[in-house]
PDB file of N, CA and C in Angstrom:
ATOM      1  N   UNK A   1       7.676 -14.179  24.197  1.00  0.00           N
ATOM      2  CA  UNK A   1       6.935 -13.011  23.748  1.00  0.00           C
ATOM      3  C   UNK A   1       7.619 -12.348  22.553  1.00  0.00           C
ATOM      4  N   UNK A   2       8.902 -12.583  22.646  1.00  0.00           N
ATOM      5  CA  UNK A   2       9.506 -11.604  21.418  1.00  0.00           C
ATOM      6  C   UNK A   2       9.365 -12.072  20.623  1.00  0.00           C
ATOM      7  N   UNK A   3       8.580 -13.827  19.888  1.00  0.00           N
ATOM      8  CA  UNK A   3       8.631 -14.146  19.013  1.00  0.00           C
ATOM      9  C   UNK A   3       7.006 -13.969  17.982  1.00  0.00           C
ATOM     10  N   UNK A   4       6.534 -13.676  19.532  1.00  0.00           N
ATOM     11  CA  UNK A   4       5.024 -13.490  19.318  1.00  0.00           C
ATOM     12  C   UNK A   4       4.555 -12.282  18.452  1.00  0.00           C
ATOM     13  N   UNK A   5       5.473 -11.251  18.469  1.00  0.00           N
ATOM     14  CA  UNK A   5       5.301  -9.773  18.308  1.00  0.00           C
ATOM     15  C   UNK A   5       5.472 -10.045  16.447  1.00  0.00           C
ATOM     16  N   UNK A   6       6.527 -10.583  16.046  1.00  0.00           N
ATOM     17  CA  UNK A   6       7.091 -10.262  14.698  1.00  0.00           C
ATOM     18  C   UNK A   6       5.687 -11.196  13.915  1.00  0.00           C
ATOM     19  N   UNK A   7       5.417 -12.137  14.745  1.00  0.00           N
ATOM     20  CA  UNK A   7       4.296 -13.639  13.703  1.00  0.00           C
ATOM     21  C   UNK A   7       2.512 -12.631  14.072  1.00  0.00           C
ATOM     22  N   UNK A   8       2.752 -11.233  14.940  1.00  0.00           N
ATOM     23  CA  UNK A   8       1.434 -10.604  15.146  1.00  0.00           C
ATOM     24  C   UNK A   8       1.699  -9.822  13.948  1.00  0.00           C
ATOM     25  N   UNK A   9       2.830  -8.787  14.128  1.00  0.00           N
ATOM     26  CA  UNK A   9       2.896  -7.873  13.042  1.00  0.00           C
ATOM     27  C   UNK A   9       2.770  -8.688  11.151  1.00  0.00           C
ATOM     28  N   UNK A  10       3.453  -9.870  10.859  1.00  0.00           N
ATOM     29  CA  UNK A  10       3.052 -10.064   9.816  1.00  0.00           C
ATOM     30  C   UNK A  10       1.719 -10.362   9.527  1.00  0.00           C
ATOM     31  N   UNK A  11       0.933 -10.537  10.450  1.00  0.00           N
ATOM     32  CA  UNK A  11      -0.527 -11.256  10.314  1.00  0.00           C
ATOM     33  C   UNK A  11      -1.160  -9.896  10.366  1.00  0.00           C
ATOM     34  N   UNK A  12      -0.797  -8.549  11.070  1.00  0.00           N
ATOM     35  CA  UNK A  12      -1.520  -7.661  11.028  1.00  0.00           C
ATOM     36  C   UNK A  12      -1.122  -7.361   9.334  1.00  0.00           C
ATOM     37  N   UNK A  13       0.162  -7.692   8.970  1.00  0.00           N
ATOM     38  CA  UNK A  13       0.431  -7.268   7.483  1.00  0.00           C
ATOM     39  C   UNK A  13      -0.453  -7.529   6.547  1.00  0.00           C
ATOM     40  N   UNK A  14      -0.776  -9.022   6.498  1.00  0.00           N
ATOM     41  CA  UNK A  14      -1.538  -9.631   5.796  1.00  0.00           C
ATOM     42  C   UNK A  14      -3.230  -8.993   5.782  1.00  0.00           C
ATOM     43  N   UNK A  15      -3.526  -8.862   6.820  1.00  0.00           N
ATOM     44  CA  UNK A  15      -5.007  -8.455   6.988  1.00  0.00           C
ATOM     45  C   UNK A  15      -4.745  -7.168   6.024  1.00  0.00           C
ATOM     46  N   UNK A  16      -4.060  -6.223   6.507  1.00  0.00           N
ATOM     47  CA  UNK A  16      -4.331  -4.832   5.292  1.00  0.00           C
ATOM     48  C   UNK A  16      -4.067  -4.954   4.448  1.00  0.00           C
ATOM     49  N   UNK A  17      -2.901  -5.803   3.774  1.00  0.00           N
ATOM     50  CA  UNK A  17      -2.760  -6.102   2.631  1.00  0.00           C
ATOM     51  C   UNK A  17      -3.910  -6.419   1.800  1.00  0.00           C
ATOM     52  N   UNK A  18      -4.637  -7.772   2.611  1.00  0.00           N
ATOM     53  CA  UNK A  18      -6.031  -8.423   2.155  1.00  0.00           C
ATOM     54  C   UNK A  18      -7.062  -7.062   1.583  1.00  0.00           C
ATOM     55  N   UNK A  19      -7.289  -5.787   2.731  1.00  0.00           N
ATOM     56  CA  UNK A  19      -8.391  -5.124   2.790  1.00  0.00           C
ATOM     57  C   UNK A  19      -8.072  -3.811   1.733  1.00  0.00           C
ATOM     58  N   UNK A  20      -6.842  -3.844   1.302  1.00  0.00           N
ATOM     59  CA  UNK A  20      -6.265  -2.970   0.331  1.00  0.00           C
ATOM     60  C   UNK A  20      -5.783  -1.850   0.793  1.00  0.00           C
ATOM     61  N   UNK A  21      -5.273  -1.794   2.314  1.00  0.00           N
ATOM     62  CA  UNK A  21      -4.825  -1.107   3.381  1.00  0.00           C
ATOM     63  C   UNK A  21      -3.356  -0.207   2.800  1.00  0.00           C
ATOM     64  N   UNK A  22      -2.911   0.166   3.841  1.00  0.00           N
ATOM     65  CA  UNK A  22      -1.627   0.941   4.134  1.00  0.00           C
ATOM     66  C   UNK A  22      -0.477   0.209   4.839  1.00  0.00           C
ATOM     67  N   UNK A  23      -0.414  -0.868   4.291  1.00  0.00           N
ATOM     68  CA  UNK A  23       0.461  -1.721   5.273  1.00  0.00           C
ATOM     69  C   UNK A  23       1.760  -1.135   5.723  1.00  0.00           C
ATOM     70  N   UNK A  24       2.443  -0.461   4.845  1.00  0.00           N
ATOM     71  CA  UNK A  24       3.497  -0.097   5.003  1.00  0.00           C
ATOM     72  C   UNK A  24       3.774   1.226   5.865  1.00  0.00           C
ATOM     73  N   UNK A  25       2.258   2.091   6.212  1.00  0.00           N
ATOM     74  CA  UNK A  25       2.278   3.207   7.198  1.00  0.00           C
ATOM     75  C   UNK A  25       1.808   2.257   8.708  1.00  0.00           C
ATOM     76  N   UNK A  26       0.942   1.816   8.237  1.00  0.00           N
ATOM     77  CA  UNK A  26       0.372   1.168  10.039  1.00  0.00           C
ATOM     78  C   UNK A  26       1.924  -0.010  10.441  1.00  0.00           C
ATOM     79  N   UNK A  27       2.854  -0.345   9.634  1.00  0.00           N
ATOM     80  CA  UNK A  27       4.164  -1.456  10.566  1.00  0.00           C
ATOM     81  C   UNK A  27       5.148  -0.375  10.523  1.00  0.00           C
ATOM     82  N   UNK A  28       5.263   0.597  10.374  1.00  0.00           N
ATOM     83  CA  UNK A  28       5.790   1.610  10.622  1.00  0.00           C
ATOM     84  C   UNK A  28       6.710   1.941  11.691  1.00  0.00           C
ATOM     85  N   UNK A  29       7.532   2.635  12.619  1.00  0.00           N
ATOM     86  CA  UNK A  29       7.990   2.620  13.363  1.00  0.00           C
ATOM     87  C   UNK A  29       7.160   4.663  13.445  1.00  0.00           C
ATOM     88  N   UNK A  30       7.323   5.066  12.746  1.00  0.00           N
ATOM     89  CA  UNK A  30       7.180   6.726  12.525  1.00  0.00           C
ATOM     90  C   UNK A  30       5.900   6.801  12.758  1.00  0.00           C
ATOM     91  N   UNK A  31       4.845   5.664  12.430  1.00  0.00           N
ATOM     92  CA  UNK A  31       2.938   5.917  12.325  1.00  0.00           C
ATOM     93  C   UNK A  31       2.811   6.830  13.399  1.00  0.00           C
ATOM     94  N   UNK A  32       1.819   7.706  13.582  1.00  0.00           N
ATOM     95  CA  UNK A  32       1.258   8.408  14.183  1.00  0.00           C
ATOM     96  C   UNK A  32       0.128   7.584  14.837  1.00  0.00           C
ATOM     97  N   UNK A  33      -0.469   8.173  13.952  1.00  0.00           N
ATOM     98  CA  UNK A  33      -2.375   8.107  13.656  1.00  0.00           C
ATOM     99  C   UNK A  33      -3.140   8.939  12.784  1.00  0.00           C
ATOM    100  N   UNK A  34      -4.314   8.610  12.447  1.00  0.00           N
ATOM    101  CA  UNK A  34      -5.226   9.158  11.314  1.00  0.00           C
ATOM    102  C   UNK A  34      -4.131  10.086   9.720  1.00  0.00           C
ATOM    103  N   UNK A  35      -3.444   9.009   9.471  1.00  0.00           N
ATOM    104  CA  UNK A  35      -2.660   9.004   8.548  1.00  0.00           C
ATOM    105  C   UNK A  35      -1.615  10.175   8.401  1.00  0.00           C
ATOM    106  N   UNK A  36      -1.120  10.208   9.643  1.00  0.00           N
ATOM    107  CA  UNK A  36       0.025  11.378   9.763  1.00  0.00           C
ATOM    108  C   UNK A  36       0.908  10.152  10.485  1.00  0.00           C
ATOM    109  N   UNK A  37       2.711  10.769  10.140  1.00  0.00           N
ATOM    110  CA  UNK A  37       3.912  10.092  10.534  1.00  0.00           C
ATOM    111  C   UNK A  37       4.502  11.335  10.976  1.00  0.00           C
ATOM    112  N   UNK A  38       5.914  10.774  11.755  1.00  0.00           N
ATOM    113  CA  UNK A  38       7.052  11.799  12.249  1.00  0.00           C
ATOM    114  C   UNK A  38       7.516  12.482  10.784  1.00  0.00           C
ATOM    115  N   UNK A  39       7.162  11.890   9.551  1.00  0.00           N
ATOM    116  CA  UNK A  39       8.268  11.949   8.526  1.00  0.00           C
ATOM    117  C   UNK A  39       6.980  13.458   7.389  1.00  0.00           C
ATOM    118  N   UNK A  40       5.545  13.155   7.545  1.00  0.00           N
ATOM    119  CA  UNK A  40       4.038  13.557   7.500  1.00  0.00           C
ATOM    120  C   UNK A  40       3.633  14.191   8.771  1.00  0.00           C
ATOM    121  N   UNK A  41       4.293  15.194   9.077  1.00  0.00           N
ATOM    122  CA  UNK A  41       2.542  15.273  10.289  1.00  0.00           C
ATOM    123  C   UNK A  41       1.503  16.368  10.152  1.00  0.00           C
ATOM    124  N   UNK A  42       2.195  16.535   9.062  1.00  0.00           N
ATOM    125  CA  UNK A  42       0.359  17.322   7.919  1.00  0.00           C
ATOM    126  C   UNK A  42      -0.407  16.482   7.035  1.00  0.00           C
ATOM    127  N   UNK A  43      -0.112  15.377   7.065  1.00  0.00           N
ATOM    128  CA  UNK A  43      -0.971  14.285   6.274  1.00  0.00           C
ATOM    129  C   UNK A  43       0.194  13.382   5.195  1.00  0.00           C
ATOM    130  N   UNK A  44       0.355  12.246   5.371  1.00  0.00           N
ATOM    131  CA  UNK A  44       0.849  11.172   4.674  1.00  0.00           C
ATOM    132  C   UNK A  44       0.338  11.261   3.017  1.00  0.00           C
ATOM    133  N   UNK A  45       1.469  11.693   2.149  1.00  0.00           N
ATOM    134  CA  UNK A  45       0.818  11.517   0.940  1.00  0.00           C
ATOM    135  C   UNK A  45       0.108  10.408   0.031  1.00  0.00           C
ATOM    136  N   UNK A  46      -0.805  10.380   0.038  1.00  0.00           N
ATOM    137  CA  UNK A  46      -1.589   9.674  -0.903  1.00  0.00           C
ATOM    138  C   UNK A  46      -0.877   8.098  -1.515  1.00  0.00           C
ATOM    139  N   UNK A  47       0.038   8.398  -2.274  1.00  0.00           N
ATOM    140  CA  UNK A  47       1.314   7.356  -2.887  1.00  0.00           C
ATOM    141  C   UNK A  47       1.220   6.606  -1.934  1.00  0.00           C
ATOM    142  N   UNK A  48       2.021   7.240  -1.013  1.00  0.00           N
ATOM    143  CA  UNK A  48       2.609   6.284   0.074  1.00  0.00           C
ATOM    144  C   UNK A  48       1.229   5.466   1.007  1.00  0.00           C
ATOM    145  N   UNK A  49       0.642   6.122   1.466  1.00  0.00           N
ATOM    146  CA  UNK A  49      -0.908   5.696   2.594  1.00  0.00           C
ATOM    147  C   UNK A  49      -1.195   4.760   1.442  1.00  0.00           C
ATOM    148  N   UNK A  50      -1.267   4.572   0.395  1.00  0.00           N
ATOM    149  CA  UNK A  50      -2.097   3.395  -0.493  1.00  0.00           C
ATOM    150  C   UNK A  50      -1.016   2.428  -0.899  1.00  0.00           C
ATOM    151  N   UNK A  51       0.261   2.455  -0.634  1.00  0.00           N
ATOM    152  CA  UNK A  51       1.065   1.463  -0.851  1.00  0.00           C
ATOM    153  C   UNK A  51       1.551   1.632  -2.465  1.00  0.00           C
ATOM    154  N   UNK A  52       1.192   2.562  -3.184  1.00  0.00           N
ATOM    155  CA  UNK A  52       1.666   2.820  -4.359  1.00  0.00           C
ATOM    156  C   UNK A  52       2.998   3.017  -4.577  1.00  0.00           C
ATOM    157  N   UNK A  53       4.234   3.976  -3.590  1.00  0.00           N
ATOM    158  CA  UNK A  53       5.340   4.207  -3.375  1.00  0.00           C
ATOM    159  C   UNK A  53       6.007   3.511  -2.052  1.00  0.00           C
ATOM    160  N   UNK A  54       7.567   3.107  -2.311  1.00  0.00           N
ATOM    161  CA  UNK A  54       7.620   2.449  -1.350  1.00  0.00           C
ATOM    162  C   UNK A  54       8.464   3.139  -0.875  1.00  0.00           C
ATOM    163  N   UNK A  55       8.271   3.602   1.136  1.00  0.00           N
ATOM    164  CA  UNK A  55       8.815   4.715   1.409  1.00  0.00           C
ATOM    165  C   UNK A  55      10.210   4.206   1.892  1.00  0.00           C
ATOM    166  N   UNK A  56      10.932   3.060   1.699  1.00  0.00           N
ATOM    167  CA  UNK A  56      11.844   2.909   1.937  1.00  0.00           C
ATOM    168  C   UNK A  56      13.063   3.797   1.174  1.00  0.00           C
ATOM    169  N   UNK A  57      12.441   4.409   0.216  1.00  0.00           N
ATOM    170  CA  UNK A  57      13.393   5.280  -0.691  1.00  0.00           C
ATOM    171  C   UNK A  57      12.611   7.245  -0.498  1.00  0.00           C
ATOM    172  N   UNK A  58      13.543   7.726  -0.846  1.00  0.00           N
ATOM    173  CA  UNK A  58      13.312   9.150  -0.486  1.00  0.00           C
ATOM    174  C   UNK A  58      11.800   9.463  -0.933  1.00  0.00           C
ATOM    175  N   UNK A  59      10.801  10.350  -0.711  1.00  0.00           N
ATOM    176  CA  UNK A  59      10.189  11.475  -1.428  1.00  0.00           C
ATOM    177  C   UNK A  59      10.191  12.388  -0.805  1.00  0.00           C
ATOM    178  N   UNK A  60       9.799  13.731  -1.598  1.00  0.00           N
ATOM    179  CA  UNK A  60       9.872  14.767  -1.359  1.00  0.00           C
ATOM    180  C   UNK A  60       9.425  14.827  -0.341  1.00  0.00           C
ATOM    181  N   UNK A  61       9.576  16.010   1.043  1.00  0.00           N
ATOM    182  CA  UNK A  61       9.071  16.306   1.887  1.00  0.00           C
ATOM    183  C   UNK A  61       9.354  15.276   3.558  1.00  0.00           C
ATOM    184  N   UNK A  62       9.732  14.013   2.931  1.00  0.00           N
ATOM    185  CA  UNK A  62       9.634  13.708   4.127  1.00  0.00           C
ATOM    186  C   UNK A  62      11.066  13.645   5.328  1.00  0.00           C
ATOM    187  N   UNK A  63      11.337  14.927   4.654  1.00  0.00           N
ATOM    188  CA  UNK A  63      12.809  15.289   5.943  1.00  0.00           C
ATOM    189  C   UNK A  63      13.515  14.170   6.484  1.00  0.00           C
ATOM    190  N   UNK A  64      14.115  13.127   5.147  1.00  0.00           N
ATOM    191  CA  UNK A  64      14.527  12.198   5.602  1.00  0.00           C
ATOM    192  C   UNK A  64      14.367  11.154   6.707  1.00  0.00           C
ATOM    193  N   UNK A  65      13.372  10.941   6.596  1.00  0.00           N
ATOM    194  CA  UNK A  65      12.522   9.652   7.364  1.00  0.00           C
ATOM    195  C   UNK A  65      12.214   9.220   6.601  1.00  0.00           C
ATOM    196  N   UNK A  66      12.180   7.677   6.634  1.00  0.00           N
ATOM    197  CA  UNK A  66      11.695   7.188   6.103  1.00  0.00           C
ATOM    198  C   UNK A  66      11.147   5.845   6.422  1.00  0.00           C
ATOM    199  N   UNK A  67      10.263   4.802   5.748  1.00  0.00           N
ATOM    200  CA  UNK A  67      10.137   3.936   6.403  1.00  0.00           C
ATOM    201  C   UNK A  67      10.854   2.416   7.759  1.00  0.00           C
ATOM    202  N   UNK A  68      10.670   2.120   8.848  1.00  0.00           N
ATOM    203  CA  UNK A  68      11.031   1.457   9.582  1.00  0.00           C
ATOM    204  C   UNK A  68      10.385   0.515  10.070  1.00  0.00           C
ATOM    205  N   UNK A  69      10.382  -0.463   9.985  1.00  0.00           N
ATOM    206  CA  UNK A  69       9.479  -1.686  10.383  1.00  0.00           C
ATOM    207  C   UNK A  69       9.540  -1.872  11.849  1.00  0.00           C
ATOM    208  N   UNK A  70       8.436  -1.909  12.790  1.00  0.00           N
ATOM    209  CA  UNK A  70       8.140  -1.359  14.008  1.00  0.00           C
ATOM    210  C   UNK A  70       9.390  -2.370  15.077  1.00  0.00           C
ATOM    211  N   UNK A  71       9.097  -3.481  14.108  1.00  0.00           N
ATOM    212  CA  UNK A  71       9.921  -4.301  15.184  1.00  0.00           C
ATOM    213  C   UNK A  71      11.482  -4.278  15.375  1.00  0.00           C
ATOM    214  N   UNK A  72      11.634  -3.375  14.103  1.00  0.00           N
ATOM    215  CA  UNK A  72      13.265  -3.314  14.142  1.00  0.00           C
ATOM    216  C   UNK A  72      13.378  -1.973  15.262  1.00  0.00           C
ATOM    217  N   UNK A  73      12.781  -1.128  15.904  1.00  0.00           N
ATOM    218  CA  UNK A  73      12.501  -0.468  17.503  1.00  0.00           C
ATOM    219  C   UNK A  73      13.141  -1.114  18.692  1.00  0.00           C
ATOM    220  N   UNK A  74      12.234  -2.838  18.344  1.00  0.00           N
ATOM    221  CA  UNK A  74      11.685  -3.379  19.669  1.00  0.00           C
ATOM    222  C   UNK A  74      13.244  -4.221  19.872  1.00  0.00           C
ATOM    223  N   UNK A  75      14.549  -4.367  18.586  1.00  0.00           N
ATOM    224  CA  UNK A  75      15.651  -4.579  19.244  1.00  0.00           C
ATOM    225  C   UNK A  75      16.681  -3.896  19.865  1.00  0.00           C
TER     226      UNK A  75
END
């Protein structure tokens, strides 16, 4: 099963990638829902929800959170 999880999450990657998604808020470790995070929970800025900025590096506001890839959690 643990190998199953990382070959789901890249395939879920791929699909939003494909649909011009938020890939980088939905593999998240912080995602909420309806585009709020632990790091956002008044709304995910724009940049980031469209994949324009990559939140692995600071922006404003987000009280030092920042992006985490869900599966790095699940070790």
């Amino acid at each position: 099963m643990a190998k199953l999880k990382p070959a789901l999450l890249e395939l879920q990657m791929e699909f939003i990638d494909a649909m011009g998604g938020t890939a980088q808020c939905i593999c998240c470790s912080h995602y909420r829902r309806l585009l709020t995070c632990d790091a956002f929970p008044d709304g995910i800025p724009e940049v980031i929800h469209d994949d324009r900025f990559d939140h692995r590096n600071p922006y404003p506001g987000d009280h030092g959170i920042r992006f985490r890839a869900k599966e790095e959690d699940a070790e």
